[in-house]
Protein backbone atom coordinates (compact mmCIF):
# COMPACT_ATOMS: atom_id res chain seq x y z
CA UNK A 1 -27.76 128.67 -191.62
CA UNK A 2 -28.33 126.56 -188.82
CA UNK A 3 -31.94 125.70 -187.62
CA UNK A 4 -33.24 125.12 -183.83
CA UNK A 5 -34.33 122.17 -182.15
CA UNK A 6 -36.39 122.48 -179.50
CA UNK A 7 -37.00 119.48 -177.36
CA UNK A 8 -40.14 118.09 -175.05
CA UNK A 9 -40.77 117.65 -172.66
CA UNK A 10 -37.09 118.76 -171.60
CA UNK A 11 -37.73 122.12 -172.80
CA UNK A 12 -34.50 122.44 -173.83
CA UNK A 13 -32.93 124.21 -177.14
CA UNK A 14 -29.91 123.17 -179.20
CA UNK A 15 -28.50 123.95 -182.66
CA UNK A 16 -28.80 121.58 -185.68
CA UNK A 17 -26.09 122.87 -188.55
CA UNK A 18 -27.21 122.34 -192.27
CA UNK A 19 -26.48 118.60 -192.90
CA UNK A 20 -26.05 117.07 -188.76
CA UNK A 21 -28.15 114.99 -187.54
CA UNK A 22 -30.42 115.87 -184.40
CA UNK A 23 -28.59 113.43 -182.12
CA UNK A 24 -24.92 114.46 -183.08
CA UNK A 25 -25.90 118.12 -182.41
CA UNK A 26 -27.90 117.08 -179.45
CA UNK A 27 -24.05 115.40 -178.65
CA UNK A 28 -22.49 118.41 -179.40
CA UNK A 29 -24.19 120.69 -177.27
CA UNK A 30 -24.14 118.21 -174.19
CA UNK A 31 -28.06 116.63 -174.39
CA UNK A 32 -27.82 113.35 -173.95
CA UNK A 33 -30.93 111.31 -176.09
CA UNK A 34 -31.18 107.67 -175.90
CA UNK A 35 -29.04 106.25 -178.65
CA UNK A 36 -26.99 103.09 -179.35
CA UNK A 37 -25.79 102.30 -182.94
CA UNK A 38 -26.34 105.84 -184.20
CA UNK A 39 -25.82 104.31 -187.96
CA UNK A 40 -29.99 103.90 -187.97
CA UNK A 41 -29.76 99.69 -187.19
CA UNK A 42 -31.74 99.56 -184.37
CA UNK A 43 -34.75 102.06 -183.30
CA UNK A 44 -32.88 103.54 -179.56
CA UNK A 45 -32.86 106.92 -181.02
CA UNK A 46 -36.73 107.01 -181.66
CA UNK A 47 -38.20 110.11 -181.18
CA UNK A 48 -41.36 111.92 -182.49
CA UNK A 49 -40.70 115.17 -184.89
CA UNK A 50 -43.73 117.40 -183.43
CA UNK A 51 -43.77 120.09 -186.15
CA UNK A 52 -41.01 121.31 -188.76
CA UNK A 53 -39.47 119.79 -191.89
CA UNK A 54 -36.55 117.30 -191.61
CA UNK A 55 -34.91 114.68 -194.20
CA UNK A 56 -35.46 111.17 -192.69
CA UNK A 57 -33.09 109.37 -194.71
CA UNK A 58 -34.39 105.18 -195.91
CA UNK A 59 -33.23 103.84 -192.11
CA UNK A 60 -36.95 104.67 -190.31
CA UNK A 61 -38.95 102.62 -193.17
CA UNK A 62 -37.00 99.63 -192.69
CA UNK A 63 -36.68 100.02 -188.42
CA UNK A 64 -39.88 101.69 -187.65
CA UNK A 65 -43.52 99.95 -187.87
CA UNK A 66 -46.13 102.21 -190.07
CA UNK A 67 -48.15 103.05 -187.37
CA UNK A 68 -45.06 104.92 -185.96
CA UNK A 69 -43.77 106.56 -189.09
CA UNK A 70 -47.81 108.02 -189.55
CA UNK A 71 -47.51 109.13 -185.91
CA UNK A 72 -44.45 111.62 -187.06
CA UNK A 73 -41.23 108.71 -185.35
CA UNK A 74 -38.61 108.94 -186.76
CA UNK A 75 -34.63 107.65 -186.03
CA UNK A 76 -32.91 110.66 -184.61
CA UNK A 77 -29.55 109.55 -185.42
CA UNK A 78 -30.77 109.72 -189.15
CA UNK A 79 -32.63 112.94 -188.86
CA UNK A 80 -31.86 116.13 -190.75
CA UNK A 81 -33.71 119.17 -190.28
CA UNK A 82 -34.64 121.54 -193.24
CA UNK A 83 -36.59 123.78 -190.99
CA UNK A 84 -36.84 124.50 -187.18
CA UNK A 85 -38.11 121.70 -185.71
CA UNK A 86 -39.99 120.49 -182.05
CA UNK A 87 -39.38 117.18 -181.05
CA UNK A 88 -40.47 114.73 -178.24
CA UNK A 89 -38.04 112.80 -176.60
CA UNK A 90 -36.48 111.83 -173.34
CA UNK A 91 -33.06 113.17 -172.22
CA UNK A 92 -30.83 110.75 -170.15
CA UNK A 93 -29.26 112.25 -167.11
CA UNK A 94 -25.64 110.99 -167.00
CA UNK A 95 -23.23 111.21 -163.73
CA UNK A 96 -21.45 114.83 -164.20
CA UNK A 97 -18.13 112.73 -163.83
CA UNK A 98 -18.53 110.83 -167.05
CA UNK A 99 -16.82 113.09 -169.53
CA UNK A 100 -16.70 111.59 -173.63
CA UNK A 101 -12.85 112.23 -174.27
CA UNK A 102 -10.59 110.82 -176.99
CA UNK A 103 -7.28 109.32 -175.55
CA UNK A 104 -4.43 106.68 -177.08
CA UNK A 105 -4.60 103.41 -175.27
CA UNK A 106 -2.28 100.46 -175.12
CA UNK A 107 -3.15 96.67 -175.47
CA UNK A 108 -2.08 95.02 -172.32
CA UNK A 109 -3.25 91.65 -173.23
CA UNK A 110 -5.29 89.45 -175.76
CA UNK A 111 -6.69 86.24 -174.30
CA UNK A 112 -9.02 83.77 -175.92
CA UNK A 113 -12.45 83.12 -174.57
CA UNK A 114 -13.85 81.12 -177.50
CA UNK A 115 -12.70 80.14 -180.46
CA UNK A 116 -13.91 83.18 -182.54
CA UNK A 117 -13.82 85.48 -179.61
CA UNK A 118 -11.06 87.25 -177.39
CA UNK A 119 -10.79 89.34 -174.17
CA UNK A 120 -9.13 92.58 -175.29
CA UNK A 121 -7.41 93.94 -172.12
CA UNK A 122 -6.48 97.67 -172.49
CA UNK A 123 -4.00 100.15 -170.53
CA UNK A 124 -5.76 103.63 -170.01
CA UNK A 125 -3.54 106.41 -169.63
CA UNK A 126 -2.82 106.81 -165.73
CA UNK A 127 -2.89 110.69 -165.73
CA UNK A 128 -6.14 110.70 -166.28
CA UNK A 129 -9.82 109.05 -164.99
CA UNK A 130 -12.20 106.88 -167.61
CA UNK A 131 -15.26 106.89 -165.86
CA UNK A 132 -18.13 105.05 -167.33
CA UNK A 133 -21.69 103.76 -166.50
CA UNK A 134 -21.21 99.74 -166.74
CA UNK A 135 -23.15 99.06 -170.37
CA UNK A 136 -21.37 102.04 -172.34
CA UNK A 137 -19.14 101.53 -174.98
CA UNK A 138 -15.82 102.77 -176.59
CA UNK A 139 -14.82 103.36 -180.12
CA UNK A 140 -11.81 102.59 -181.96
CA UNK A 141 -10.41 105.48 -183.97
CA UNK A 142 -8.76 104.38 -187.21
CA UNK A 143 -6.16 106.65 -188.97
CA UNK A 144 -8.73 106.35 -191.85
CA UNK A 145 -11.25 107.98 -190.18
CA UNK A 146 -13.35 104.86 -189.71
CA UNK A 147 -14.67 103.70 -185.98
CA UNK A 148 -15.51 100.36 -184.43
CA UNK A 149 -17.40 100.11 -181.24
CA UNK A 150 -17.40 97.77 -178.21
CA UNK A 151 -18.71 97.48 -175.34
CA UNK A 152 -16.51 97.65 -171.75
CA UNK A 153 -16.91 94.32 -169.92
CA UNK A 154 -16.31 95.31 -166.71
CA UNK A 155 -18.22 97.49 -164.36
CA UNK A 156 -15.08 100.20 -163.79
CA UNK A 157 -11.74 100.81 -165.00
CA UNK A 158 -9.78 98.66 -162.44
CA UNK A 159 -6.06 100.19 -162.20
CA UNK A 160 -6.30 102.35 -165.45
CA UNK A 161 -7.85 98.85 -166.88
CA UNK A 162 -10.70 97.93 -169.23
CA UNK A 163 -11.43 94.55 -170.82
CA UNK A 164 -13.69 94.19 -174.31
CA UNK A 165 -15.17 91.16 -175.93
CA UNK A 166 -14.14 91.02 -179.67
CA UNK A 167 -15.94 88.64 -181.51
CA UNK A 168 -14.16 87.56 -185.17
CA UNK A 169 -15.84 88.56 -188.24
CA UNK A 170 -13.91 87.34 -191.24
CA UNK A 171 -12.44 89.97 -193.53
CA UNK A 172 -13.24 92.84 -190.50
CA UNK A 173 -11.19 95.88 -190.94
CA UNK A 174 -10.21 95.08 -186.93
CA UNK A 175 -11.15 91.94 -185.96
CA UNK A 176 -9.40 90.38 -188.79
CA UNK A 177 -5.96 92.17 -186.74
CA UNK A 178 -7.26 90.71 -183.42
CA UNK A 179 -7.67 87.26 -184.60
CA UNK A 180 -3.94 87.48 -186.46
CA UNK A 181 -5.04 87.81 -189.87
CA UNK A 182 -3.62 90.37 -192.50
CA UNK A 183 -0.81 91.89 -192.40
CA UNK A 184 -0.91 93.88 -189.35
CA UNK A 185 -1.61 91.78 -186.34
CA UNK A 186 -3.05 93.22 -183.15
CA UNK A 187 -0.50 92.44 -180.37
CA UNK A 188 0.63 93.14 -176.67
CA UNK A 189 2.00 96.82 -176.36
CA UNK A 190 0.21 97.87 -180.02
CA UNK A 191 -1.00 101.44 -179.28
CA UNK A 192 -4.75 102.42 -180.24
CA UNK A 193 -6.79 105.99 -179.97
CA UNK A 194 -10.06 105.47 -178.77
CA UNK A 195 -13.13 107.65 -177.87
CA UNK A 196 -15.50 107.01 -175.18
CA UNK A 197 -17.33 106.56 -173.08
CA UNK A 198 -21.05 106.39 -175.40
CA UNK A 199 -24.26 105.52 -175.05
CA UNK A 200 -27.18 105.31 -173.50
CA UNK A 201 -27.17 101.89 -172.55
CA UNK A 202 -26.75 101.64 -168.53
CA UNK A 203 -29.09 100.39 -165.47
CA UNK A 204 -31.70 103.05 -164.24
CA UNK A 205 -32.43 103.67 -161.20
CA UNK A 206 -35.73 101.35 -160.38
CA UNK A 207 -37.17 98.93 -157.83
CA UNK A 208 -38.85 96.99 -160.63
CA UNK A 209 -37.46 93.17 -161.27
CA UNK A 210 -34.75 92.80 -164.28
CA UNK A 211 -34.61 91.07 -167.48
CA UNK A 212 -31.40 90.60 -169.02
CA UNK A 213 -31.56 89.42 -172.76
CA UNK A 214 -27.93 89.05 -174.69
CA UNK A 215 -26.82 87.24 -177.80
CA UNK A 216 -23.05 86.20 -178.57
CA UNK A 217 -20.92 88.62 -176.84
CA UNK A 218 -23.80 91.00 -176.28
CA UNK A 219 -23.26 89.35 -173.11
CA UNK A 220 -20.29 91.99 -172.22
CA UNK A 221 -22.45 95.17 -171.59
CA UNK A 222 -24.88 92.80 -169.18
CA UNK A 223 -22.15 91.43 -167.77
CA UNK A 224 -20.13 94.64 -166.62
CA UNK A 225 -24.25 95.82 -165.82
CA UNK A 226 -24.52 92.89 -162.99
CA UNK A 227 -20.95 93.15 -161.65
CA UNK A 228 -21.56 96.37 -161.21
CA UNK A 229 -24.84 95.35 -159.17
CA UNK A 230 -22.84 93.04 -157.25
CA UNK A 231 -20.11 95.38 -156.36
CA UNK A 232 -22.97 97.86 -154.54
CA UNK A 233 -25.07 95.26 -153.08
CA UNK A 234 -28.07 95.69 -155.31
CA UNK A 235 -29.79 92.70 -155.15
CA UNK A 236 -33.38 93.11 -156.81
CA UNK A 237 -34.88 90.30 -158.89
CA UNK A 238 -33.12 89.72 -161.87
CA UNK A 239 -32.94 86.87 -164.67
CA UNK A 240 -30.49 87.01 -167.69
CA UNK A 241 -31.50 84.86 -170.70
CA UNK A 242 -28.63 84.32 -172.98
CA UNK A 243 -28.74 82.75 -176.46
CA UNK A 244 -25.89 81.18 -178.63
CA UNK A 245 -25.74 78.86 -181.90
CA UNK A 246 -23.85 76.30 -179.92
CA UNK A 247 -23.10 76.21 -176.27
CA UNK A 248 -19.43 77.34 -177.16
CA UNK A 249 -20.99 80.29 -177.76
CA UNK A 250 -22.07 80.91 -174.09
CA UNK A 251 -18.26 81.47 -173.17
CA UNK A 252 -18.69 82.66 -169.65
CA UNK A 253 -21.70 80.62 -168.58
CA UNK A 254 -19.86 79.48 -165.58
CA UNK A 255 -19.66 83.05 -164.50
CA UNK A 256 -23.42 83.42 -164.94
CA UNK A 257 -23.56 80.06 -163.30
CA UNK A 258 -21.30 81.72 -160.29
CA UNK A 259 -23.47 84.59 -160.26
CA UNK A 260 -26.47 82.51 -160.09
CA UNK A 261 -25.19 80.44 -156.96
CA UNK A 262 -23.95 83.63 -154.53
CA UNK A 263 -27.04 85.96 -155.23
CA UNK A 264 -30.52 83.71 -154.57
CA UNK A 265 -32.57 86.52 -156.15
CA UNK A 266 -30.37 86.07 -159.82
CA UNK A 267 -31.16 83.58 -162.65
CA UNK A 268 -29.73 82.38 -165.41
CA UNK A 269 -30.97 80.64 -168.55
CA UNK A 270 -28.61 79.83 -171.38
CA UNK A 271 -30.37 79.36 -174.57
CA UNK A 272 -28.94 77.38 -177.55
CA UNK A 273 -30.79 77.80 -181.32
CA UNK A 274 -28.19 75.38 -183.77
CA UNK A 275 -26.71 72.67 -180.92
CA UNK A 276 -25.15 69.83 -183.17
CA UNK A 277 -25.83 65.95 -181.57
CA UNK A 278 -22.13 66.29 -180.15
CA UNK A 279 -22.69 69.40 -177.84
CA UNK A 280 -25.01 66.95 -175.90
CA UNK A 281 -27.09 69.90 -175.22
CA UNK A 282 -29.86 69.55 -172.71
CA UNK A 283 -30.58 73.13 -172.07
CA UNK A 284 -33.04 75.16 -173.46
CA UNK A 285 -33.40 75.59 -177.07
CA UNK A 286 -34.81 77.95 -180.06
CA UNK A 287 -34.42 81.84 -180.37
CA UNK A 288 -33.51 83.85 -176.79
CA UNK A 289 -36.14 85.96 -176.81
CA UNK A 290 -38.69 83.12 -177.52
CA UNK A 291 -37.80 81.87 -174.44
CA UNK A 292 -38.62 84.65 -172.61
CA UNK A 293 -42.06 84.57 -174.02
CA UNK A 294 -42.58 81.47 -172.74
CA UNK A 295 -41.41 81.93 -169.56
CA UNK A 296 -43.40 85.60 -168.91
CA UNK A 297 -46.92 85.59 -169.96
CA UNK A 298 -47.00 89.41 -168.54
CA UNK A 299 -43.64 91.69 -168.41
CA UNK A 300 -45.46 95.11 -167.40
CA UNK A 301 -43.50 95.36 -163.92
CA UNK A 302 -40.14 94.62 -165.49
CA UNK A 303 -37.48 96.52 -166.71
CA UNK A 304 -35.25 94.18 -169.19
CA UNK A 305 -31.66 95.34 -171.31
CA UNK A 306 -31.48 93.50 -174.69
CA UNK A 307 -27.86 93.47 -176.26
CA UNK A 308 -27.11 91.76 -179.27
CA UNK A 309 -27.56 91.85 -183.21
CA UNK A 310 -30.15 93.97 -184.50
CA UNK A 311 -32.73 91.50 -185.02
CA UNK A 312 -32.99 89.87 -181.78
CA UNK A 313 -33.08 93.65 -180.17
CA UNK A 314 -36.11 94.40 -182.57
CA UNK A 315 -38.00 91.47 -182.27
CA UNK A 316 -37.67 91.27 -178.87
CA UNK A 317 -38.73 95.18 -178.46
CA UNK A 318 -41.84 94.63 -180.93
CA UNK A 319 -42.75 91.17 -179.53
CA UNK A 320 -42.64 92.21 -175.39
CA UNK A 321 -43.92 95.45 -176.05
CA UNK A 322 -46.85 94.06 -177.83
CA UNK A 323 -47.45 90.92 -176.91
CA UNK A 324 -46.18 90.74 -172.92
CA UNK A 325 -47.42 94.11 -171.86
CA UNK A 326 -43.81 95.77 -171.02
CA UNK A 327 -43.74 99.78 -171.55
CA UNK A 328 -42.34 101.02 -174.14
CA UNK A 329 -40.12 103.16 -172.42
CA UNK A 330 -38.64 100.39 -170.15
CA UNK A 331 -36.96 98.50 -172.94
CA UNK A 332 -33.07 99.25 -173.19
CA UNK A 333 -31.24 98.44 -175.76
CA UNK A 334 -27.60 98.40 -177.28
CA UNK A 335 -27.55 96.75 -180.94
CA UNK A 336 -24.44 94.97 -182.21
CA UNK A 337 -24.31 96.23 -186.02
CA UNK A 338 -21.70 95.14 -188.20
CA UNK A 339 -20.49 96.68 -191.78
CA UNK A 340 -22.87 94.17 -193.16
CA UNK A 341 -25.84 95.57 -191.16
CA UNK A 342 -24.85 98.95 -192.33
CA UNK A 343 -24.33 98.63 -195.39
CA UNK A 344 -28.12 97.69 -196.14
CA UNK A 345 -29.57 100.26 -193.99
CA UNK A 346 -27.57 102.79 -196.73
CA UNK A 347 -28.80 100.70 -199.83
């Protein structure tokens, strides 16, 4: 039997079938509820179980602090009720012309940016729109039935065209094709089903100043988020801190830099944690999101959009919400998780 789920302060219903999660049924019945990884790595799907009986799964002990868990938070994308249950969380409104669709797509083009990552150019299908807020992602559908995500790096489908930033992880099910390894090497005119576009992950409407925060090529979501800014003239305070091992890693920061020079109201600091004596580095150094804490004593008027791996999205969450003053609710977040990552939240 299937068991309701009743949501605040929405007041809106859905069905949760024996064994589905509360976000995939939210999914299925068209609620939209803040989510990224849905694979319980990061804490975007938070939400507070009011009353009713649900199996949490190990995720929310290992993502959530205590004082949440005691307070009844749990990781939606985990969840699974045993009961009706009530549940407070906030619904994101999403243009009615964004429609999640599966659809075959064709590489157009593969083009390095760094040494470990490359610009994955794909052909949409022309008889049919791929809208998208800039910040969403796709995902990859394998024959196998598993999924990788990325995020689009642009702020629209230009001419049926979408670009992705595909970082190499040795031994990856599809990076290791990407970066010619294996024997099945992604390449020009390869066809690919994908579905898309997901998550929650986009720029709210809001006068308050922005902080951008990305690691590695967490940068892509931010940067299809600010080109889209530039292409309707929104030109509100913003600053985008992004962090890297080695400066290589920062593998459009003369784009930032351009960015940077034609909007006066836009800053950019590159971070670098590991620089060797023969990057010369003279930038800024240490974790990202440490450098944002020394920059912003107080972040309650901002709005800021973390992308990255898990752990820099957490710490920065835990450390800005507690330490810098920012609401809770004005932290946005898209975590990077890889096998690896999932693999211990299912230990």
């Amino acid at each position: 039997m299937s068991f309701k789920v009743s949501v605040q302060p929405a007041g809106r219903d859905f069905a949760v079938e024996p064994g589905q999660t509360i976000l995939d049924a939210a999914l299925a019945a068209g609620m939209i509820l803040p989510y990224s990884c849905r694979n319980g790595t990061c804490s975007t799907c938070r939400g507070r179980v009011v009353s009713g009986s649900f199996d949490a799964g190990p995720a929310p002990a290992r993502i959530l602090e205590p004082g949440d868990l005691a307070q009844g938070y749990t990781l939606l994308c985990q969840a699974r009720p045993s009961s009706d249950v009530v549940i407070e969380a906030d619904e994101v409104r999403m243009s009615g012309d964004i429609v999640v669709r599966k659809m075959p797509v064709r590489v157009q083009a593969l083009a390095p940016l760094a040494a470990d990552v490359v610009e994955i150019t794909l052909q949409l299908p022309s008889a049919e729109a791929f809208r998208f807020q800039p910040g969403q992602y796709l995902e990859f559908l394998f024959k196998d039935g598993r999924r990788r995500s990325y995020s689009m790096a642009c702020a629209q489908a230009q001419d049926h065209r979408v670009q992705l930033h595909v970082r190499h992880m040795p031994g990856g099910l599809f990076t290791d094709r990407v970066f010619g390894r294996g024997d099945e090497p992604l390449k020009a005119r390869d066809i690919l089903r994908i579905e898309g576009p997901l998550g929650s992950f986009f720029l709210r409407d809001d006068e308050r100043p922005i902080l951008f925060l990305a690691s590695g090529t967490g940068f892509a979501p931010i940067k299809a988020m600010i080109e889209g800014m530039l292409m309707r003239g929104d030109r509100r305070s913003a600053v985008l801190y992004w962090g890297g091992r080695r400066p290589s890693d920062l593998y459009q920061a003369d784009l930032a830099q351009a960015w940077q020079a034609q909007w006066p109201g836009f800053r950019f600091v590159p971070v670098v944690s590991d620089a060797l004596p023969e990057d010369a580095w003279a930038g800024r150094s240490g974790w990202v999101h440490q450098a944002v804490l020394a920059d912003f004593p107080d972040l309650s008027g901002h709005q800021v959009y973390a992308c990255g791996a898990p752990a820099m999205v957490e710490a920065a969450r835990h450390d800005f919400v507690h330490q810098r003053g920012l609401p809770s609710q004005l932290f946005y977040a898209d975590a990077f998780t890889s096998e690896a990552d999932r693999a211990e939240v299912q230990a």
